[in-house]
Protein backbone atom coordinates (compact mmCIF):
# COMPACT_ATOMS: atom_id res chain seq x y z
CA UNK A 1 27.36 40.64 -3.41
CA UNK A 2 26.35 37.12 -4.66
CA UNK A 3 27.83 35.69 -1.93
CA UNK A 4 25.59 37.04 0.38
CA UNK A 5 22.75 36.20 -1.68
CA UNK A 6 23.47 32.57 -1.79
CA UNK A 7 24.28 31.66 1.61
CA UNK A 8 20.93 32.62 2.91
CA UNK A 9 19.05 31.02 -0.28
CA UNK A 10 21.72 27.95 0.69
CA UNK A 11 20.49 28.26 3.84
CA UNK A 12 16.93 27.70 3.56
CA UNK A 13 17.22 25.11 1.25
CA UNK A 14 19.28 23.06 3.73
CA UNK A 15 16.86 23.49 6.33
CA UNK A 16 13.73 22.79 3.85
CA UNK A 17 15.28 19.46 3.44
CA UNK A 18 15.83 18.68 7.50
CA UNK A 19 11.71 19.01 7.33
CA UNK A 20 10.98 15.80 5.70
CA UNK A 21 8.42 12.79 7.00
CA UNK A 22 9.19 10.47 9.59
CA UNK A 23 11.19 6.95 8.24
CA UNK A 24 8.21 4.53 8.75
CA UNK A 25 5.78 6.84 6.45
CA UNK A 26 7.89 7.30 3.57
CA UNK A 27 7.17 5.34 -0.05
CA UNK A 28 4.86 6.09 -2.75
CA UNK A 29 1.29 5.90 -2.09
CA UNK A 30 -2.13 6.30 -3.87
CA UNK A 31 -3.37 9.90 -3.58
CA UNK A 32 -6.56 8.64 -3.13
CA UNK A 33 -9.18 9.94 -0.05
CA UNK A 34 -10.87 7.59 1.98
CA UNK A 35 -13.89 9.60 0.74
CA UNK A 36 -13.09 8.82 -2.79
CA UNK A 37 -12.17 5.47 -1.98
CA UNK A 38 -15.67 4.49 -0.67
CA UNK A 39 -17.20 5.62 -3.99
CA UNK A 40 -14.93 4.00 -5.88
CA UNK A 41 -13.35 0.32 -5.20
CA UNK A 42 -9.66 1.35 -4.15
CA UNK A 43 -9.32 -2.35 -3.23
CA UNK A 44 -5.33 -3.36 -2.94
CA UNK A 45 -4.43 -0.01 -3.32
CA UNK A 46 -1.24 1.78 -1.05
CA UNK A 47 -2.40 4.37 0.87
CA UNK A 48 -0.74 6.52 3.37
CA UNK A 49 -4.00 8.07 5.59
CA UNK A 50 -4.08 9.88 8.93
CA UNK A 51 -6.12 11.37 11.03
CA UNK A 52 -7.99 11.73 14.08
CA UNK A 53 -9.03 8.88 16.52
CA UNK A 54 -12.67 8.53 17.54
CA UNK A 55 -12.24 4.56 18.91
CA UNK A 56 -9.95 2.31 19.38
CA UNK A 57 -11.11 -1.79 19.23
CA UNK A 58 -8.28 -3.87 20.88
CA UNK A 59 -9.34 -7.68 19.52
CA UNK A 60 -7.67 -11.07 20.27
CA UNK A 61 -4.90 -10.62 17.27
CA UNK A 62 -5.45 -6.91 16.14
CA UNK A 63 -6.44 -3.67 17.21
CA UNK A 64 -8.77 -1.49 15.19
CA UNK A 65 -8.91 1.97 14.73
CA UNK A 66 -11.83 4.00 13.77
CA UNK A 67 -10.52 7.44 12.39
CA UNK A 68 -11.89 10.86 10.93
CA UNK A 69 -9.13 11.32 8.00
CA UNK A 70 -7.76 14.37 7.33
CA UNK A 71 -5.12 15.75 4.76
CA UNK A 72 -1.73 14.88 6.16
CA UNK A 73 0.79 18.26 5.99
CA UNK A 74 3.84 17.25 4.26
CA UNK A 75 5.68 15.51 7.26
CA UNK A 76 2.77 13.19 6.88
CA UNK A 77 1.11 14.72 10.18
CA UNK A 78 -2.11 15.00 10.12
CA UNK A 79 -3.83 18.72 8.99
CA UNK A 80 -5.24 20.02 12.75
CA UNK A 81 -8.44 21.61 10.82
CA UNK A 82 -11.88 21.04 12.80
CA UNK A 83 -13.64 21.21 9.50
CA UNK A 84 -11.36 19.61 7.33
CA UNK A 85 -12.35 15.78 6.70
CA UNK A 86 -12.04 13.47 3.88
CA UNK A 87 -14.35 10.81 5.89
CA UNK A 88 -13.97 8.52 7.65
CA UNK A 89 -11.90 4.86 7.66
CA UNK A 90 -10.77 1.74 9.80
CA UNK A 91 -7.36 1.06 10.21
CA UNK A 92 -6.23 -2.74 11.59
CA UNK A 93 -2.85 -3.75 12.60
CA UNK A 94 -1.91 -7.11 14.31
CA UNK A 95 -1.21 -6.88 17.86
CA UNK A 96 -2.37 -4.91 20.79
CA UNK A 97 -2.43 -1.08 20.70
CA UNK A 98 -3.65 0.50 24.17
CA UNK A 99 -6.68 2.53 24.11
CA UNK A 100 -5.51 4.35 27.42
CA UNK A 101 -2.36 5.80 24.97
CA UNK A 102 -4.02 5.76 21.73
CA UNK A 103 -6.97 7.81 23.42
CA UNK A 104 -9.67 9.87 21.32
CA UNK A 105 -8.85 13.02 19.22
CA UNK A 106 -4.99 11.76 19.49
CA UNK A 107 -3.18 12.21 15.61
CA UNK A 108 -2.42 8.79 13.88
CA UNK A 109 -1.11 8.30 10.16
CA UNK A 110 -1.18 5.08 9.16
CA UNK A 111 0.22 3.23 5.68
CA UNK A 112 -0.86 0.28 4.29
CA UNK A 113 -3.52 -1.16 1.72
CA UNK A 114 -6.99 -0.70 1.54
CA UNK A 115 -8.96 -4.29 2.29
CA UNK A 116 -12.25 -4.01 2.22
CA UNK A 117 -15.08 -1.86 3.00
CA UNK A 118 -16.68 -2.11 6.23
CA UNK A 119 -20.87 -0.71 7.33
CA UNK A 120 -21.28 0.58 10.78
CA UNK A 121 -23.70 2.90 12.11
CA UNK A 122 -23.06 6.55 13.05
CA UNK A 123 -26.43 6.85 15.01
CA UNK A 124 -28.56 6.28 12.91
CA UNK A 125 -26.65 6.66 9.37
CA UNK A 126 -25.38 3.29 7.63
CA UNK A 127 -22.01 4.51 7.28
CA UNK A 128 -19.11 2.85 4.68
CA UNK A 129 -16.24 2.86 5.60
CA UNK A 130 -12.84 2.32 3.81
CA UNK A 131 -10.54 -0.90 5.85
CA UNK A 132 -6.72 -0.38 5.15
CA UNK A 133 -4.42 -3.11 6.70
CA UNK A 134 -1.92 -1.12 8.06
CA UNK A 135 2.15 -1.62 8.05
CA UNK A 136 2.42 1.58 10.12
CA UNK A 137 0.79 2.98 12.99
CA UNK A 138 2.45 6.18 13.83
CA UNK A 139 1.28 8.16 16.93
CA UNK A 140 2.50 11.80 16.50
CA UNK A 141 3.31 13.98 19.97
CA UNK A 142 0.23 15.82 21.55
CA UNK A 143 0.76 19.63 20.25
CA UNK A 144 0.96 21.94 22.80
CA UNK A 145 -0.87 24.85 23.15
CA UNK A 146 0.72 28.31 23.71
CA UNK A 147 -0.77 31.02 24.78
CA UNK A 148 0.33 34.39 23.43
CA UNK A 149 -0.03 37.26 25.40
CA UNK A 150 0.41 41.08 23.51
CA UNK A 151 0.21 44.13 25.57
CA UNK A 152 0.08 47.42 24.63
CA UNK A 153 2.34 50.12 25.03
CA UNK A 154 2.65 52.28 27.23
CA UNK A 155 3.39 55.08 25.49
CA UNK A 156 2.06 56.42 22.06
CA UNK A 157 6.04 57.19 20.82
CA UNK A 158 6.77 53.67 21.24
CA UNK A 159 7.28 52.46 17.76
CA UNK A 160 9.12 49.53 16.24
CA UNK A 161 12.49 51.11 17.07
């Protein structure tokens, strides 16, 4: 009788483990928000952030990326929420990222340390934003979208048998 109650517990703890975050984002990182780090100075700090893309500046020795952050799930993908944001930040990495693959709304997490502090307007709002020098730049796979179709039954006796 044990037995059968430990191999599926077993079992779900082995494949708890296989769901773990991608190489490049592991480490230890500040828990801090871009949000939080604006109204405090978070300067030097390790931060692990992600997000959605909004623009993407390719320069002469880095690219730029200008990102709405949201909570990253614990693979370190970014949370798909249209309401959930923790603001917004700049991420900068040396060399040249294309804007035609890194396109808007795509999921980015990026790790690295926060820089400096950056103004730009967002219309006509003075916005701060949070600079991380970034180690990582980690494009996740578009998500597909499935469409699930229920019909009814056709007859009432129909059950779940």
């Amino acid at each position: 009788m044990t037995v059968r109650l430990l191999l599926p517990a077993t079992a779900a703890l082995l494949l708890a483990a296989c769901a773990s975050q991608p190489k490049p984002l592991r480490g230890d990182f500040s828990p801090i928000t871009p949000h939080a780090a604006v109204e405090s100075d978070a300067t030097g700090l390790a931060v692990r952030w992600g997000g959605r893309i909004v623009q993407v500046e390719p320069g002469p020795n880095e690219t730029c990326f200008e990102m709405i952050s949201t909570r990253l799930t614990s693979t370190g993908r970014p949370w798909w929420g249209s309401d959930d944001s923790n603001g917004r930040f700049i991420a900068c990495r040396a060399g040249f990222y294309d804007p035609a693959v890194f396109e808007v709304n795509r999921e980015v997490t990026f790790s690295g340390t926060v820089s400096g502090y950056d103004t730009r307007r967002i219309g006509e709002y003075d916005y701060r934003f949070p600079k991380v020098a970034a180690d990582v730049v980690y494009l996740w796979p578009k998500r597909e979208a499935v469409r699930v179709i229920s019909r009814p039954e056709p007859w009432p006796w129909w059950g779940w048998w």
